[in-house]
Protein backbone atom coordinates (compact mmCIF):
# COMPACT_ATOMS: atom_id res chain seq x y z
CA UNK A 1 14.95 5.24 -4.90
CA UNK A 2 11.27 6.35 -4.92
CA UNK A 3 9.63 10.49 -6.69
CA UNK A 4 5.92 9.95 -4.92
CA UNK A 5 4.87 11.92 -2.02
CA UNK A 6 3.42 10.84 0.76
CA UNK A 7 1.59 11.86 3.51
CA UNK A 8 -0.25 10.39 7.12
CA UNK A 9 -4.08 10.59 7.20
CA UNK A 10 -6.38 8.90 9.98
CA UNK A 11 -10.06 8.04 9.71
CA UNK A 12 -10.79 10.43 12.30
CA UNK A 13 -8.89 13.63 10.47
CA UNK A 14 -11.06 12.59 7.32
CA UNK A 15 -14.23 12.36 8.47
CA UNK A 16 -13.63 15.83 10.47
CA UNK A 17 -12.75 17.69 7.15
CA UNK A 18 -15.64 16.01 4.99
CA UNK A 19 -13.85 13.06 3.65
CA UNK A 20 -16.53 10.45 3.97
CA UNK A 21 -15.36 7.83 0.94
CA UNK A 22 -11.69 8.06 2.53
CA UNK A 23 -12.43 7.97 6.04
CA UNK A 24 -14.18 4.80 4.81
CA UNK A 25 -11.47 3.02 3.07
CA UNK A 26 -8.89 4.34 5.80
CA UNK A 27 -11.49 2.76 8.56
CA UNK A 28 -11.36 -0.79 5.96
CA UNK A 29 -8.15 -0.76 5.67
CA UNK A 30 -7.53 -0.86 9.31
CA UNK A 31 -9.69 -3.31 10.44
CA UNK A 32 -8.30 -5.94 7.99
CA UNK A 33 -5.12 -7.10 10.15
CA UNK A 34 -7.69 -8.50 12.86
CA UNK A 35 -9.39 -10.34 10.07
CA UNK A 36 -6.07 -11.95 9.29
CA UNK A 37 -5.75 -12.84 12.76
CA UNK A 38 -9.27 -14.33 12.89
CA UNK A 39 -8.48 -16.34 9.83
CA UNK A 40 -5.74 -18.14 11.65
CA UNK A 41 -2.62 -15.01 10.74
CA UNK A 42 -0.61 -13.91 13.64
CA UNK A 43 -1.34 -11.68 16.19
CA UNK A 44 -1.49 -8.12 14.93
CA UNK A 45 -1.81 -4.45 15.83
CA UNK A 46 -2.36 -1.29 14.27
CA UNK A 47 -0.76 1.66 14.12
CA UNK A 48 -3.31 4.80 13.54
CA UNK A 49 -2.47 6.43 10.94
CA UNK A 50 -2.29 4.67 6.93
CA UNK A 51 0.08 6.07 4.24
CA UNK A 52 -1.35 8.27 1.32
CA UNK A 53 1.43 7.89 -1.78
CA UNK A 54 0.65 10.16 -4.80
CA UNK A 55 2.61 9.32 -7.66
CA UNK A 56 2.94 11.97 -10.09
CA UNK A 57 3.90 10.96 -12.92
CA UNK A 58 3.76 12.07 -16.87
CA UNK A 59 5.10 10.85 -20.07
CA UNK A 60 8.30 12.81 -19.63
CA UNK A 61 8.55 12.02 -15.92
CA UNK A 62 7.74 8.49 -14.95
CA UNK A 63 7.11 8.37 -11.32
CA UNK A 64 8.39 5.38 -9.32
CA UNK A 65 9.73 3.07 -6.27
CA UNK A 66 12.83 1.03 -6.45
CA UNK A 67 12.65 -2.69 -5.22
CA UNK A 68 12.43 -3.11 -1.63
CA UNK A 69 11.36 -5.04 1.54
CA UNK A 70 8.74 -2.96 4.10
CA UNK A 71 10.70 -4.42 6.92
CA UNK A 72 14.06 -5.65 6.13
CA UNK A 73 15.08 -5.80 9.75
CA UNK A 74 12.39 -7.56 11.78
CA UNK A 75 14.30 -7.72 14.68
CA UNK A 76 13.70 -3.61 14.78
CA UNK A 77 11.20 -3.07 12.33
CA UNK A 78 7.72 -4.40 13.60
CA UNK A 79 6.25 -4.26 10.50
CA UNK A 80 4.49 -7.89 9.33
CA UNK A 81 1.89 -6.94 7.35
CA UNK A 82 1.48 -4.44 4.12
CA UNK A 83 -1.96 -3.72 2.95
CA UNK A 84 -2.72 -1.63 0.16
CA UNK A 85 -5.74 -0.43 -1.62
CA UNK A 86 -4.96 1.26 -4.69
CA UNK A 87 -7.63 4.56 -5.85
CA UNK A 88 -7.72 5.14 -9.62
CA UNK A 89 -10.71 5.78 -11.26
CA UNK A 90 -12.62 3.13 -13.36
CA UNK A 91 -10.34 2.82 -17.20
CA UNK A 92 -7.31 4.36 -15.91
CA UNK A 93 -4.48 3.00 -17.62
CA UNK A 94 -1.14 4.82 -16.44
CA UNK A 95 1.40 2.06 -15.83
CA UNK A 96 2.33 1.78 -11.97
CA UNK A 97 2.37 -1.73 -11.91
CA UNK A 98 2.94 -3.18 -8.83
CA UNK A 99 6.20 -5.55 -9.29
CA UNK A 100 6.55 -8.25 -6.80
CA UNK A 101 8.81 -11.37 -6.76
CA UNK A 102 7.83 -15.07 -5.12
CA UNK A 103 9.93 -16.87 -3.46
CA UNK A 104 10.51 -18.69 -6.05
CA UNK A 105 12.32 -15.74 -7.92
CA UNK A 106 8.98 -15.50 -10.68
CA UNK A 107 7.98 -11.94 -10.82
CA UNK A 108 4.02 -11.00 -10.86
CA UNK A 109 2.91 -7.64 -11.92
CA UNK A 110 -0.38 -6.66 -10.34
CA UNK A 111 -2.02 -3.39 -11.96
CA UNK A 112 -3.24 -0.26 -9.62
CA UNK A 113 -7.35 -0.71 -10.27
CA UNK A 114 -9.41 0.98 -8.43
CA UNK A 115 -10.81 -0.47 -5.34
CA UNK A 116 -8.15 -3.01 -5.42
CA UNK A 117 -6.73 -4.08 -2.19
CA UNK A 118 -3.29 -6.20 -1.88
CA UNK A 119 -1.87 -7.88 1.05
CA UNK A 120 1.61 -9.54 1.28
CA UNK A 121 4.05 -9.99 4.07
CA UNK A 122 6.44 -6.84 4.73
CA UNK A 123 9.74 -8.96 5.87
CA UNK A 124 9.37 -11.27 2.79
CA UNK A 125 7.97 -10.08 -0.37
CA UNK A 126 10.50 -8.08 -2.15
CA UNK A 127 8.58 -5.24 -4.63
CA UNK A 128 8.53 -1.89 -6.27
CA UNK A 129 6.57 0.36 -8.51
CA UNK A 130 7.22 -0.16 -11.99
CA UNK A 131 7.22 4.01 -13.80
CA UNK A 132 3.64 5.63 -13.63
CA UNK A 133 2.95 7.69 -16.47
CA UNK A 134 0.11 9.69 -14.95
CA UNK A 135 -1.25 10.01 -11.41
CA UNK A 136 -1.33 6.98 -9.34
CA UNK A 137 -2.83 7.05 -5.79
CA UNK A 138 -2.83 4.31 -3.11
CA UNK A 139 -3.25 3.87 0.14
CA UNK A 140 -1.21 1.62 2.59
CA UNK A 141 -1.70 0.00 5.99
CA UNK A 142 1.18 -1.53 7.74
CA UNK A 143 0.14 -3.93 10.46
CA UNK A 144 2.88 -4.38 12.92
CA UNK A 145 3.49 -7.05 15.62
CA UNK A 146 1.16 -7.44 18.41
């Protein structure tokens, strides 16, 4: 289904070891959902921590996630909201595409730029992470319901 590896980071743990750029985007990331909600979204709440994924992947080992939803049960799952900011450095060019489909059943790719930052609806958008063919890094926020 999925090779990356993952792990839980919050702002707070960052900053405390000397991770000032991180700590940054982990604080930005978190602070989006209300901005949603200001904008006329739903009410939303976040959890503390934000995924890190790492995606090693090489020519002879692609590195990947399978299609999926982020919440597939909502009656269970709070999950509404995915955010994710993607942390290449400037020129990479490793595959890792983003794959997501519209309702309408059209597939859009979306490419893993640095500084990039992606929002979509957890319950509905259906997506996965076309074969990486060198590291890929991202981090994702999953606002839940309020």
């Amino acid at each position: 289904v999925r090779n990356d590896r993952i792990g839980w980071l919050s702002a707070d743990q960052l900053e405390a070891s000397g991770s000032r750029a991180l700590s940054l985007a982990v604080r930005l990331l978190r602070a989006l959902p209300a901005a949603v909600q200001e904008a006329g979204g739903w009410p939303l709440a976040v959890p503390l921590p934000v995924q890190a994924a790492v995606y090693d992947g090489s020519r002879a080992h692609a590195a990947f996630y399978k299609p999926h939803l982020d919440c597939k049960e909502p009656a269970s799952n709070p999950r509404r909201l995915t955010a994710i900011l993607y942390l290449q450095p400037p020129g990479w060019d490793g595959g890792g595409e983003l794959r997501a489909w519209r309702r309408d059943g059209e597939a859009v790719e979306i490419a893993p730029l640095g500084g990039r930052l992606v929002l979509f609806r957890a319950c509905d958008v259906l997506h996965e992470v076309r074969p990486a063919f060198a590291t890929r890094c991202a981090l994702t926020l999953w606002a839940v319901t309020a």
